[in-house]
Protein backbone atom coordinates (compact mmCIF):
# COMPACT_ATOMS: atom_id res chain seq x y z
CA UNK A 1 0.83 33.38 15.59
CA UNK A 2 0.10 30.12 16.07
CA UNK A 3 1.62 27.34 13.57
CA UNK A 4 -0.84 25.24 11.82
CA UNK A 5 0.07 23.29 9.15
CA UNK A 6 -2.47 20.72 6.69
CA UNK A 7 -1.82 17.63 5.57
CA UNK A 8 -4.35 17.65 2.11
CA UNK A 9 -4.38 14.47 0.13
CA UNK A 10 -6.59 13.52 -2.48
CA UNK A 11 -8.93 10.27 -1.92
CA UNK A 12 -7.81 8.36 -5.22
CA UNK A 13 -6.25 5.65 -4.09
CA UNK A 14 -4.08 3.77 -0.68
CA UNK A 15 -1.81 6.48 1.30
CA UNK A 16 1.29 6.24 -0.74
CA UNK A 17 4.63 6.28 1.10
CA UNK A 18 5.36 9.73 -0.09
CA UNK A 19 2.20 11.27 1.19
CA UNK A 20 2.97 9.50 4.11
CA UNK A 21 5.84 11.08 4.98
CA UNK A 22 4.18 14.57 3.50
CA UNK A 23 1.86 13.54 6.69
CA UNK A 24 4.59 12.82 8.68
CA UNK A 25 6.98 16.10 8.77
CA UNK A 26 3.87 18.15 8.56
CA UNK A 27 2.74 16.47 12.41
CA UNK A 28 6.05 16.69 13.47
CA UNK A 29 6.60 20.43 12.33
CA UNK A 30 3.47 21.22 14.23
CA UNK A 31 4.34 19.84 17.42
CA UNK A 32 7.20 20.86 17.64
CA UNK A 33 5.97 24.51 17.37
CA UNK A 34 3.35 24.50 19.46
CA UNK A 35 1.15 24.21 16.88
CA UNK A 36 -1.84 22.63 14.84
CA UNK A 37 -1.61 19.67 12.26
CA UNK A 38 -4.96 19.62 10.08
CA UNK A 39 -6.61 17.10 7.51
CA UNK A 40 -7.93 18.46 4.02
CA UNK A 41 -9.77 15.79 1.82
CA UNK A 42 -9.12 17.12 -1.47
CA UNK A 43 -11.86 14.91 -3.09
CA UNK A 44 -12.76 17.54 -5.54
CA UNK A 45 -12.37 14.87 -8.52
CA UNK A 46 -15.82 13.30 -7.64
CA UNK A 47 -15.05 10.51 -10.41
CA UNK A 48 -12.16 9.30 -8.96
CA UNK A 49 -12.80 10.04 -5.30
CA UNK A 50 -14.20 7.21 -3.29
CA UNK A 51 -15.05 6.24 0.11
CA UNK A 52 -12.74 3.06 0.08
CA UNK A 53 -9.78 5.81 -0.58
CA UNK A 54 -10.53 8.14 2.19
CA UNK A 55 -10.72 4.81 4.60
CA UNK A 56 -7.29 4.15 3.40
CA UNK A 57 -6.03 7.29 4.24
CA UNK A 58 -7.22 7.79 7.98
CA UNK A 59 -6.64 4.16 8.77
CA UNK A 60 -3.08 5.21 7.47
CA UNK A 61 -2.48 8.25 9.19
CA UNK A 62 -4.15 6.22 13.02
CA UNK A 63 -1.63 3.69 12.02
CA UNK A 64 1.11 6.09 12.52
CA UNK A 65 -0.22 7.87 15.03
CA UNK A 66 -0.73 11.37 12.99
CA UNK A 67 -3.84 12.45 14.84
CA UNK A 68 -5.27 15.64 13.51
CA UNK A 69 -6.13 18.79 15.57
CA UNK A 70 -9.87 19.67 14.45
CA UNK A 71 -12.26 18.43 12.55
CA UNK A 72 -11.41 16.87 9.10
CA UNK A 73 -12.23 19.16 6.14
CA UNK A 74 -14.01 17.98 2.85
CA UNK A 75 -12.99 20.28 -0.11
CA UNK A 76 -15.87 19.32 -2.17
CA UNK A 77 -18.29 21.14 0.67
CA UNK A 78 -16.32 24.23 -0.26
CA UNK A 79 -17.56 24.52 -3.60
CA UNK A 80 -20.15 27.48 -3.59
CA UNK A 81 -17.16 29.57 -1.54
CA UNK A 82 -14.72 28.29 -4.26
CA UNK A 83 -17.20 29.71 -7.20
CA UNK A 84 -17.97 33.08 -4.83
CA UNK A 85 -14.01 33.56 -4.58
CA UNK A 86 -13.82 33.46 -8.07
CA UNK A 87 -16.44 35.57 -9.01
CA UNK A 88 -15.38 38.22 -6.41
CA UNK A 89 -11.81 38.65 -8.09
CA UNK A 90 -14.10 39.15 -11.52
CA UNK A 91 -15.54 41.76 -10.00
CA UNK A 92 -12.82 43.71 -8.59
CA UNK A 93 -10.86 43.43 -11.86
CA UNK A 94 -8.22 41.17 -10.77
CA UNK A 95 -10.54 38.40 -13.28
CA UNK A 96 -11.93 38.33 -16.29
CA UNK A 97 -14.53 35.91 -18.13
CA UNK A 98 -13.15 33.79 -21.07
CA UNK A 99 -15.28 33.25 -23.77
CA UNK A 100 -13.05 30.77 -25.89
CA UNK A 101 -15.22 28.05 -27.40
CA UNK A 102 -14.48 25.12 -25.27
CA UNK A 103 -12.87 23.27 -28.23
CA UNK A 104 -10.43 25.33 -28.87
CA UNK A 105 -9.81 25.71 -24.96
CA UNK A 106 -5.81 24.18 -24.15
CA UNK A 107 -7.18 21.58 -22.05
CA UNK A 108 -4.96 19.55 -18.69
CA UNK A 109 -3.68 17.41 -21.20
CA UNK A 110 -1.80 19.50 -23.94
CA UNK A 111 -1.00 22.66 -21.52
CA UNK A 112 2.59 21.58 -20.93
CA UNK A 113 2.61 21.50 -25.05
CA UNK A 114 0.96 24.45 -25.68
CA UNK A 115 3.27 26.36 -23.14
CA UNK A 116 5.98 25.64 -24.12
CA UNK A 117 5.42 25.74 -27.92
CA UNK A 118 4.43 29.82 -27.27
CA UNK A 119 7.93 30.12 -25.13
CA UNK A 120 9.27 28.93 -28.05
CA UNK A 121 7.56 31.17 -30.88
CA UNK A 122 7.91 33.75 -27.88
CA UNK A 123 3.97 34.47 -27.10
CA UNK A 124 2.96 36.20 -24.30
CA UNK A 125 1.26 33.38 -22.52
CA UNK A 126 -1.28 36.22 -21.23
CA UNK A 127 -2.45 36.88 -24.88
CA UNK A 128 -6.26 36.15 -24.78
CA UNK A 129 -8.45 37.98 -26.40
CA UNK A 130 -11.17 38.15 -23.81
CA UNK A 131 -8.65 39.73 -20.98
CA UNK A 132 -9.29 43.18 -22.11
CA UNK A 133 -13.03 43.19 -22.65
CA UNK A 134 -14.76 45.61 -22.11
CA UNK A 135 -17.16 44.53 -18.18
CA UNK A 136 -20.31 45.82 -19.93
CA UNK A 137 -19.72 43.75 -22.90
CA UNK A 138 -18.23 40.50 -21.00
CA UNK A 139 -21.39 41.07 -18.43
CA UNK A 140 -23.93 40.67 -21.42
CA UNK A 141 -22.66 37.84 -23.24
CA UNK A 142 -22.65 36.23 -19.85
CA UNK A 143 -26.23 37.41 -18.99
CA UNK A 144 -27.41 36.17 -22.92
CA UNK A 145 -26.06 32.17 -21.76
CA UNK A 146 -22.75 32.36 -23.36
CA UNK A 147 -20.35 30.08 -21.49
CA UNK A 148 -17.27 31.05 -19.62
CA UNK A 149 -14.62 30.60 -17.76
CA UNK A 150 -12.95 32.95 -15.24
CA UNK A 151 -9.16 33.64 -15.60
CA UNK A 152 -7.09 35.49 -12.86
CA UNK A 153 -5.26 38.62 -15.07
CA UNK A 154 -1.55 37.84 -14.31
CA UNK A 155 0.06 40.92 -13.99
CA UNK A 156 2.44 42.19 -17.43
CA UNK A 157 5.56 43.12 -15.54
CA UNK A 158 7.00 41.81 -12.69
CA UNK A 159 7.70 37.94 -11.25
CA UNK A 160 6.78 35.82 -8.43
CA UNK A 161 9.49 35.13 -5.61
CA UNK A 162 9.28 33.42 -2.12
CA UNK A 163 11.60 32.11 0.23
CA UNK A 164 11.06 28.16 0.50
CA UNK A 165 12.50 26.76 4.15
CA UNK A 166 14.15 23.74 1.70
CA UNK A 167 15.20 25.50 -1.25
CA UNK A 168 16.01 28.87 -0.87
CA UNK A 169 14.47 32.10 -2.68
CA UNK A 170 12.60 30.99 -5.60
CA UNK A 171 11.14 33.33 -8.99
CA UNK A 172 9.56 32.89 -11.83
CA UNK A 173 8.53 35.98 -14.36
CA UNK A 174 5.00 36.80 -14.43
CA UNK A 175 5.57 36.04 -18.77
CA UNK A 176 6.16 32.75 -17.89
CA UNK A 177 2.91 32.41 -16.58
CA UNK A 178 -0.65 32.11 -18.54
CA UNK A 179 -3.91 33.69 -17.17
CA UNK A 180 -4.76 31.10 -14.70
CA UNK A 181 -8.37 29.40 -15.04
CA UNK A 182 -10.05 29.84 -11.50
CA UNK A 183 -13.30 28.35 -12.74
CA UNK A 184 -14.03 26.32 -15.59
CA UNK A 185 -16.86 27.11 -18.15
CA UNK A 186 -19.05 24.27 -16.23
CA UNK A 187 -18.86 25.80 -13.08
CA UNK A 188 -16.24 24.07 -11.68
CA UNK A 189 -12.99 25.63 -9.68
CA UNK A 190 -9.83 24.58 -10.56
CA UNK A 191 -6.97 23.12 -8.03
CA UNK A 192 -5.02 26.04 -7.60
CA UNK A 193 -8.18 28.53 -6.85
CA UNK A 194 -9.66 25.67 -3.98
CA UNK A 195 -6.69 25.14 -2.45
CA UNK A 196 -6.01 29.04 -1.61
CA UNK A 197 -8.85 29.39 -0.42
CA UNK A 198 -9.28 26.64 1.80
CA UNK A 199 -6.00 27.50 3.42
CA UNK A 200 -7.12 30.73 3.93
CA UNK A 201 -10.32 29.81 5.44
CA UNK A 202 -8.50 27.08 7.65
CA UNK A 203 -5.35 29.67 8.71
CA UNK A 204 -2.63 27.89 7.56
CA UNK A 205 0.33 29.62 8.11
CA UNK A 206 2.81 27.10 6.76
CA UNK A 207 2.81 25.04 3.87
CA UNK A 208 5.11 21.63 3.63
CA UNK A 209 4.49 19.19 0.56
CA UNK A 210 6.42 17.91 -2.05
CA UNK A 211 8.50 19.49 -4.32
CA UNK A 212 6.40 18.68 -7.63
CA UNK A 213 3.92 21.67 -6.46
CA UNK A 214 6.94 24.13 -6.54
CA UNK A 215 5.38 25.50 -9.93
CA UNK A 216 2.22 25.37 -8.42
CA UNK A 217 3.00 27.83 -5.61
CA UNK A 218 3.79 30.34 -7.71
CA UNK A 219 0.44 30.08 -9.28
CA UNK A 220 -1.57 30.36 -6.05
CA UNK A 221 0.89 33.53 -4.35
CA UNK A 222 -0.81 35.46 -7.52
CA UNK A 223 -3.94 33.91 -6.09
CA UNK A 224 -3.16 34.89 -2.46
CA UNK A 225 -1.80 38.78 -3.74
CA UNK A 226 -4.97 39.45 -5.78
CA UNK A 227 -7.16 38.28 -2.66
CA UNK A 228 -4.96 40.83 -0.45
CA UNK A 229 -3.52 38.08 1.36
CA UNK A 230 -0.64 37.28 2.91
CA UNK A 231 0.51 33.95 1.22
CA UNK A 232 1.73 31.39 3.98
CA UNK A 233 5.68 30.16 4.76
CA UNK A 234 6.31 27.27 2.21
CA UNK A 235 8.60 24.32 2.21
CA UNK A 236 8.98 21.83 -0.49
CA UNK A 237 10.21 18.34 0.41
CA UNK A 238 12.18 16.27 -1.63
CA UNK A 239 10.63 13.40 -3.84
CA UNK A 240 11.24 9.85 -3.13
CA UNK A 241 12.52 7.67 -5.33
CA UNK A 242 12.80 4.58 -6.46
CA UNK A 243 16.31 2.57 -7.16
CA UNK A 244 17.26 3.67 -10.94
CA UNK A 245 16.02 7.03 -10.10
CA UNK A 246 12.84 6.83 -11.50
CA UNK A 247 9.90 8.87 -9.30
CA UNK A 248 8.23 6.44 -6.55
CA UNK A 249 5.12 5.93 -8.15
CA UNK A 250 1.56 3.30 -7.80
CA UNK A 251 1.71 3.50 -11.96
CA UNK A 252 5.66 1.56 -11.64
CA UNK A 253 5.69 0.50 -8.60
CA UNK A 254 2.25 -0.82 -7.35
CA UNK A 255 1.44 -2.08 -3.60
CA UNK A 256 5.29 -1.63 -2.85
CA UNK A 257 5.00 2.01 -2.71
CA UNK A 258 1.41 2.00 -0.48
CA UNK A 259 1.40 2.47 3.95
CA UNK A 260 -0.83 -0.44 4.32
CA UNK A 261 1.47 -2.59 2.66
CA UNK A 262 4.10 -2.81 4.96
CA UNK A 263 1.28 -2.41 7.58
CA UNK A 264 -0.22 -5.82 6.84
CA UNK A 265 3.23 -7.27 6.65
CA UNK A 266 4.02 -6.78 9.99
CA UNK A 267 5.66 -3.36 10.17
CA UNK A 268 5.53 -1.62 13.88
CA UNK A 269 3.94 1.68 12.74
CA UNK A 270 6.68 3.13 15.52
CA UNK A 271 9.50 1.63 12.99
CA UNK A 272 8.14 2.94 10.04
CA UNK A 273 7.29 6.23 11.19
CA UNK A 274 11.22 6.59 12.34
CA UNK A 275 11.91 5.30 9.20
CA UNK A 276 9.65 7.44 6.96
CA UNK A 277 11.28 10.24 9.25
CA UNK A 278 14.86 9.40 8.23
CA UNK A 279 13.99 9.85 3.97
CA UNK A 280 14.74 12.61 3.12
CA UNK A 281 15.62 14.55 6.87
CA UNK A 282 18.42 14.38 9.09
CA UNK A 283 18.78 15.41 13.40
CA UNK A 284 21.50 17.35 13.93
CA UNK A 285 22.30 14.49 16.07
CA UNK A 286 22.47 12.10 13.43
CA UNK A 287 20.83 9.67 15.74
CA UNK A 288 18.91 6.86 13.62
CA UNK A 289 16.36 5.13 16.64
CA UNK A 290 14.14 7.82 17.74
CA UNK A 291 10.86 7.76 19.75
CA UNK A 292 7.52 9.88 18.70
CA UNK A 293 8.89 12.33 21.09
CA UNK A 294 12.73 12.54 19.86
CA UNK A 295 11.79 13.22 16.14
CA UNK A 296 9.61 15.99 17.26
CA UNK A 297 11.95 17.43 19.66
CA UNK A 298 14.83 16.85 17.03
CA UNK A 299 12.54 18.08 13.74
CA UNK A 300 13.41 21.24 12.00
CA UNK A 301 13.06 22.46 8.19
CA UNK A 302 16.31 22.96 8.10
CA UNK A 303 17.42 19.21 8.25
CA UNK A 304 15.60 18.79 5.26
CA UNK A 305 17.59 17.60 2.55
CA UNK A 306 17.54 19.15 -0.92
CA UNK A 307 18.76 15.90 -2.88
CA UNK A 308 15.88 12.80 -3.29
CA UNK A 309 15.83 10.45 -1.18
CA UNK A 310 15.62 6.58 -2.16
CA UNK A 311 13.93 4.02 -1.34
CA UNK A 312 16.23 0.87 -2.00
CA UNK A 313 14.18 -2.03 -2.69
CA UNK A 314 14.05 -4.90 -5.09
CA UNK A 315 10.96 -5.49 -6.94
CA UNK A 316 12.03 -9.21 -8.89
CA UNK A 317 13.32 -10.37 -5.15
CA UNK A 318 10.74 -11.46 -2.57
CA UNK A 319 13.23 -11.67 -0.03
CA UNK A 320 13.80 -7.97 -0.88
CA UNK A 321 10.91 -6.74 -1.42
CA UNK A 322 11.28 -3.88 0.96
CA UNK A 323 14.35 -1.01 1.85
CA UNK A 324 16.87 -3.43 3.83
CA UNK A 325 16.81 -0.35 6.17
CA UNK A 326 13.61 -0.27 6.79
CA UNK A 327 13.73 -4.00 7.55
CA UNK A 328 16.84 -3.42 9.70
CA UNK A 329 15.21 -0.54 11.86
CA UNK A 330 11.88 -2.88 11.97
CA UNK A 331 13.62 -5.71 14.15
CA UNK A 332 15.61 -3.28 16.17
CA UNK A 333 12.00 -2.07 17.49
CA UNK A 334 10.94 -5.75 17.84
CA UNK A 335 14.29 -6.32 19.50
CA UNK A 336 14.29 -2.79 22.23
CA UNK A 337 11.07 -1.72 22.56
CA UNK A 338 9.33 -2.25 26.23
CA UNK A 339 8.07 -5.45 25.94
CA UNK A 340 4.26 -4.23 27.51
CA UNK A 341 4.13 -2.33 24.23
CA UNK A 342 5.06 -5.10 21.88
CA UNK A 343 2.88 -7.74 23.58
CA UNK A 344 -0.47 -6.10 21.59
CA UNK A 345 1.47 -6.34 18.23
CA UNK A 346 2.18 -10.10 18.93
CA UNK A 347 -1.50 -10.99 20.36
CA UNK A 348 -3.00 -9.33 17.21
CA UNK A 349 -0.94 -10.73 14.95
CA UNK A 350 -1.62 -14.25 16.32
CA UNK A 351 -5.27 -13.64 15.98
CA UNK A 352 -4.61 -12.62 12.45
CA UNK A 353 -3.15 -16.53 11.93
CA UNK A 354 -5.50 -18.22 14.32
CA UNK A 355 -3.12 -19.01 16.68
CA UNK A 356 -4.13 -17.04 20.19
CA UNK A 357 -5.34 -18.30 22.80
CA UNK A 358 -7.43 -16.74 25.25
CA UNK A 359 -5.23 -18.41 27.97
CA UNK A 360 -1.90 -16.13 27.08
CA UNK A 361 -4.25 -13.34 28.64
CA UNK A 362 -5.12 -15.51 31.93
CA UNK A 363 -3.18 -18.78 33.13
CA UNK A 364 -0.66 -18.91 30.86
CA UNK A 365 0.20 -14.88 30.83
CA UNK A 366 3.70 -14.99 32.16
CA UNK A 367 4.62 -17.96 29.27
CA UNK A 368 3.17 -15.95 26.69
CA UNK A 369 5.14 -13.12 27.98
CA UNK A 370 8.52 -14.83 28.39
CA UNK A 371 8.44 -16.54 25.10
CA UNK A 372 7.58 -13.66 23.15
CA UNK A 373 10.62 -11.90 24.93
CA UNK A 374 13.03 -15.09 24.05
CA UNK A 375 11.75 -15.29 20.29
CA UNK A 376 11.54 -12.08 19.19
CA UNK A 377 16.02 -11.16 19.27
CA UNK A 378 15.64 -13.06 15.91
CA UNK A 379 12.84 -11.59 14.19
CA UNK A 380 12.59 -8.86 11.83
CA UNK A 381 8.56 -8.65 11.42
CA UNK A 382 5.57 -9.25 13.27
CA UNK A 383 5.02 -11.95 10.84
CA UNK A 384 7.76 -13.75 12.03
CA UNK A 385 6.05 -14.90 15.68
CA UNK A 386 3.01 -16.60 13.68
CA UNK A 387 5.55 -17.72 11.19
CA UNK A 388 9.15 -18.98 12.29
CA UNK A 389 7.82 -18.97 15.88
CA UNK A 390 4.32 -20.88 15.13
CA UNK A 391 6.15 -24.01 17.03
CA UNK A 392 5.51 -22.54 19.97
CA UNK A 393 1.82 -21.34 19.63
CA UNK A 394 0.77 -24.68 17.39
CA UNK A 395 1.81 -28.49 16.93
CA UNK A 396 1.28 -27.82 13.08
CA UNK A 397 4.44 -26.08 12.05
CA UNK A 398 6.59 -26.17 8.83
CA UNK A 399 10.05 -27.76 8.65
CA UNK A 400 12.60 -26.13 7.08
CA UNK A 401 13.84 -28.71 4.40
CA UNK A 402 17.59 -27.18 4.73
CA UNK A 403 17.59 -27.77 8.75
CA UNK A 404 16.18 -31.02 8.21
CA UNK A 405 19.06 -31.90 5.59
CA UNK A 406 21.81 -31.12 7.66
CA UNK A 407 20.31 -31.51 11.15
CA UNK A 408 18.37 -34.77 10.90
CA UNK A 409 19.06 -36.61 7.78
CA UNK A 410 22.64 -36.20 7.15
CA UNK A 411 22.84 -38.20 10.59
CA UNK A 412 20.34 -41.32 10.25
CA UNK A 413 21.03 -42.84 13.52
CA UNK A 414 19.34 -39.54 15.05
CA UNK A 415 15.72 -40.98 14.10
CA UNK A 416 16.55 -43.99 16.69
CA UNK A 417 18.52 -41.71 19.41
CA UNK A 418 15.74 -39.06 19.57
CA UNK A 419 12.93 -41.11 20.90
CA UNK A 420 15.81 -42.72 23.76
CA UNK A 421 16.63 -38.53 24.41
CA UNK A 422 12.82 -38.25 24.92
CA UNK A 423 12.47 -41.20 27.18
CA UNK A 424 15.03 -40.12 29.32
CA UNK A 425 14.10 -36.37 29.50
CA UNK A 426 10.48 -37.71 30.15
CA UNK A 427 12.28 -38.81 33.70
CA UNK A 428 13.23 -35.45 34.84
CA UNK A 429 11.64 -34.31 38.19
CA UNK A 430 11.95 -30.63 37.53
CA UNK A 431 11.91 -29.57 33.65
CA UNK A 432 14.66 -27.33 34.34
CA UNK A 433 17.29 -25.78 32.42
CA UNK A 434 20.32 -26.91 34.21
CA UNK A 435 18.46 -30.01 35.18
CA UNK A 436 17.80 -30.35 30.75
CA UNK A 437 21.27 -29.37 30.42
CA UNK A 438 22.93 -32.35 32.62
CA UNK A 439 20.46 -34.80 31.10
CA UNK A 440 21.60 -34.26 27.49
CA UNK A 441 25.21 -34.06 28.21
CA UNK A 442 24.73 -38.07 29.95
CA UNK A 443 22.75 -39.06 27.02
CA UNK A 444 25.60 -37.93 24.01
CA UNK A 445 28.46 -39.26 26.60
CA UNK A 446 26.50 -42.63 26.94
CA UNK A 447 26.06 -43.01 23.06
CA UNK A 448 28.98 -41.19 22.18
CA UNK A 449 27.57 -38.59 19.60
CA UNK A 450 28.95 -35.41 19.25
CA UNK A 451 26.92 -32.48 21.87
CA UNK A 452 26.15 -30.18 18.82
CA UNK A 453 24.63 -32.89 16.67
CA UNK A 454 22.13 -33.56 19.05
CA UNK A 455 21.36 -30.29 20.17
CA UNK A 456 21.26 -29.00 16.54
CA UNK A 457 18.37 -32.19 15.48
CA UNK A 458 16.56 -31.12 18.72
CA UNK A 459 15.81 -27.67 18.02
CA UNK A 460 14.83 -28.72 14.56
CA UNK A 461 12.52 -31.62 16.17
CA UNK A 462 11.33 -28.76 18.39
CA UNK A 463 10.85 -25.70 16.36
CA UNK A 464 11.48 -26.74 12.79
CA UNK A 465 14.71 -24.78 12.26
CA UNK A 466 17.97 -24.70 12.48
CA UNK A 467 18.35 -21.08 14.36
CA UNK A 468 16.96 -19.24 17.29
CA UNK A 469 17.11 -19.19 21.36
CA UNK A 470 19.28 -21.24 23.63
CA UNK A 471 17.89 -24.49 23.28
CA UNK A 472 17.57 -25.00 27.08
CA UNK A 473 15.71 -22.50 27.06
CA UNK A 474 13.38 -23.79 24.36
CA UNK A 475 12.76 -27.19 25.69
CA UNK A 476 11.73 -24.98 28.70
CA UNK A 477 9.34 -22.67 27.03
CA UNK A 478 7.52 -25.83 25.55
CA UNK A 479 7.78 -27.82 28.74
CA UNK A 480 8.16 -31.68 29.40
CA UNK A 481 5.08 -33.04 27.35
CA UNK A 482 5.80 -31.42 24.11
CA UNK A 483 9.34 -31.44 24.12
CA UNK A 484 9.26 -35.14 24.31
CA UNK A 485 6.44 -35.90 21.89
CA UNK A 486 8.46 -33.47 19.29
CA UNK A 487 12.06 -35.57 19.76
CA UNK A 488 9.94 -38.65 18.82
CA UNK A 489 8.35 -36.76 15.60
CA UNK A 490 8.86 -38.94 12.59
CA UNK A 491 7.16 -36.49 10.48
CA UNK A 492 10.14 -34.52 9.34
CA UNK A 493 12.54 -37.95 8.30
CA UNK A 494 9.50 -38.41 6.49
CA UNK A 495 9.96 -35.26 4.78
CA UNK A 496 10.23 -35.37 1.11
């Protein structure tokens, strides 16, 4: 049998990192059985569904290159085969109508309560007095306009058990379940009842999402068994949380937890994918870089772990903002990957700041393409080339107050010897690296000034910091006319 596998989230709100990764190992499962990966919009909850949401989610899932199989199901279009479902099991027995005035119904919010208040006095949580009535009597209340809902009849002896690819076999006895509601007195079917039978209808014969819908499952195998159907493999993946141990969450943790986040900050959606990969699952090969085509190749249930994962991060630290891991495996892939592939990152990214230039795609290709190869061994984000490399794409670039401290100001004859560096640079028939090279070394043994002084004020004339390439290399990359014009720059001793 073919594998196929759904990823089924519900349109509230941005793709949070956990569903993300739910996405993630679902894809990756599938491929690397062969099989299908599917999308189910579970947008059942019309009030909080919206439009904006289910953007959010495929623009998340394009980002990281999760590509579904077939056509993208809509639960809400299911609704009349959700409601025929139900009333089928009412008619074969395995249901029953509940006549229980809706104010006296336990209702989403107080179930949790209610249960475990009767586990505590002891009450069969199947007690209802509407389960045993008689069909001719439940048929004409229902045909007089009395309202209902349907409940499946949980069987009295007996328990629940499946085999989960994470956690092992799993039970749970049938008295510690109530009479589940399939459909509510207003006509509308519950969770557990639309998401059986949606799977059902779509073939999925495996099941991966996280481990908060282990008590769920055991709900919907009594849903599957009184259908007469086999139930699918499940697998329940550990939760991710957040440093403290509290559960990764929007309500705690806000934007910090959502896709697009690190998306708009200039995350390579082939670094966060690896690194979405790596919470929560281990290769057998412990190797931590992996291409689209390792992780499937590498991905099995079995590496699943059963502890949480975390996600380290520091909320109060803007510098921190984000798992130092995550950052780490971010500038790795700005640092290794091909640089054809990295080149559309960069040009986007400039065009996101204003700073491109139609030019880097004609004339001035092979510049564009060696200085983004130069600058990015430093950088952690795609931010970082319209940020800490905007010297090279625009005259109007910050200085960093510490480089100009210790570079610049901390030696004032600089502001005279800079403009003379310039003058004699400016002389240079080739703008050359060793040609650079020799032409600085005259200059500091003429005016006897240290080498590293000098070279240490020019890249912070140049670039407005005190880090990055060889600065050969630099003055290169901006050629003769701008190097110059940048060693005479009084803008930065005129820095408060």
């Amino acid at each position: 049998m073919t594998v196929r596998v759904r990823f089924a989230p519900s349109p509230t709100g941005y793709l949070h990192i956990g569903s993300a990764r739910t996405a993630l190992f679902n894809f990756l499962y599938a491929r690397s059985k062969g099989g299908k990966f599917l999308l189910r919009i579970e947008d059942t909850d019309l009030e909080r569904s919206t439009e904006e949401s289910v953007k959010s989610i495929l623009e998340g899932l394009e980002w990281l290159g999760l590509t579904p199989d077939e056509e993208i199901v809509f639960q809400s279009r299911n609704k009349e085969k959700h409601v025929a479902t139900a009333f089928r099991l009412l008619e074969t027995g395995k249901a029953y109508r509940d006549f229980t005035p809706k104010e006296e119904t336990v209702t989403s919010k107080n179930i949790k309560e209610a249960i475990v208040e009767r586990a505590r006095e002891k009450k069969d949580l199947r007690n209802n007095p509407y389960r045993d009535l008689p069909k001719e009597e439940s048929d004409r209340r229902a045909a007089a306009g009395e309202p209902f809902a349907i409940r499946l009849k949980v069987p009295r002896e007996g328990k629940t058990c499946f085999e989960d690819a994470v956690y092992g076999l799993q039970e749970r006895e049938f008295s510690d379940i109530e009479d589940l509601v399939l459909l509510r007195s207003d006509g509308h079917p519950l969770y557990n009842l639309a998401v059986v039978c949606d799977d059902i209808e779509m073939g999925i014969t495996d099941v991966i999402r996280g481990q908060d819908h282990l008590t769920n499952t055991h709900k919907q195998i009594l849903i599957y068994e009184a259908l007469g159907v086999t139930p699918p493999r499940f697998a329940h993946l550990p939760l991710i949380l957040a440093p403290g141990g509290k559960k990764l969450s929007k309500r705690y943790h806000g934007e910090i937890v959502s896709l697009t986040t690190y998306r708009d900050a200039g995350f390579l959606p082939e670094a966060f994918r690896n690194f979405l990969a790596l919470l929560g699952w281990s290769p057998k090969n412990n190797k931590e870089i992996m291409t689209m085509e390792e992780l499937i190749e590498n991905f099995s249930l079995e590496g699943i772990h059963k502890s949480n994962a975390i996600f380290n991060f520091d909320p109060n630290n803007p510098k921190r903002w984000t798992d130092d891991k995550a950052i780490w495996m971010n500038s790795e892939y700005i640092r290794t990957m091909p640089l054809e592939k990295l080149l559309p990152y960069v040009k986007e990214e400039l065009k996101k700041a204003k700073l491109w230039r139609e030019e880097y795609d004609k004339d001035e290709r092979v510049w564009f393409e060696r200085t983004v190869d130069v600058i990015r061994e430093r950088f952690f984000t795609l931010k970082d080339f319209s940020t800490q490399g905007r010297a090279y794409f625009a005259e109007d670039y910050d200085f960093d107050e510490k480089a100009v401290e210790k570079n610049l100001k901390k030696h004032p004859e600089l502001q005279t010897l800079m403009p003379e560096l310039a003058s004699k640079l400016e002389k240079l028939n080739e703008f050359t690296h060793d040609q650079i090279e020799q032409a600085i070394r005259s200059f500091v043994e003429e005016k006897q000034i240290s080498f590293g002084i000098v070279m240490n004020a020019a890249r912070t004339l140049l670039t407005g910091t005190a880090v990055g390439p060889s600065i050969f290399t630099v003055f290169e990359l901006l050629g003769k006319e701008k190097s110059t014009m940048r060693l005479r720059s009084q803008i930065p001793w005129n820095q408060n």
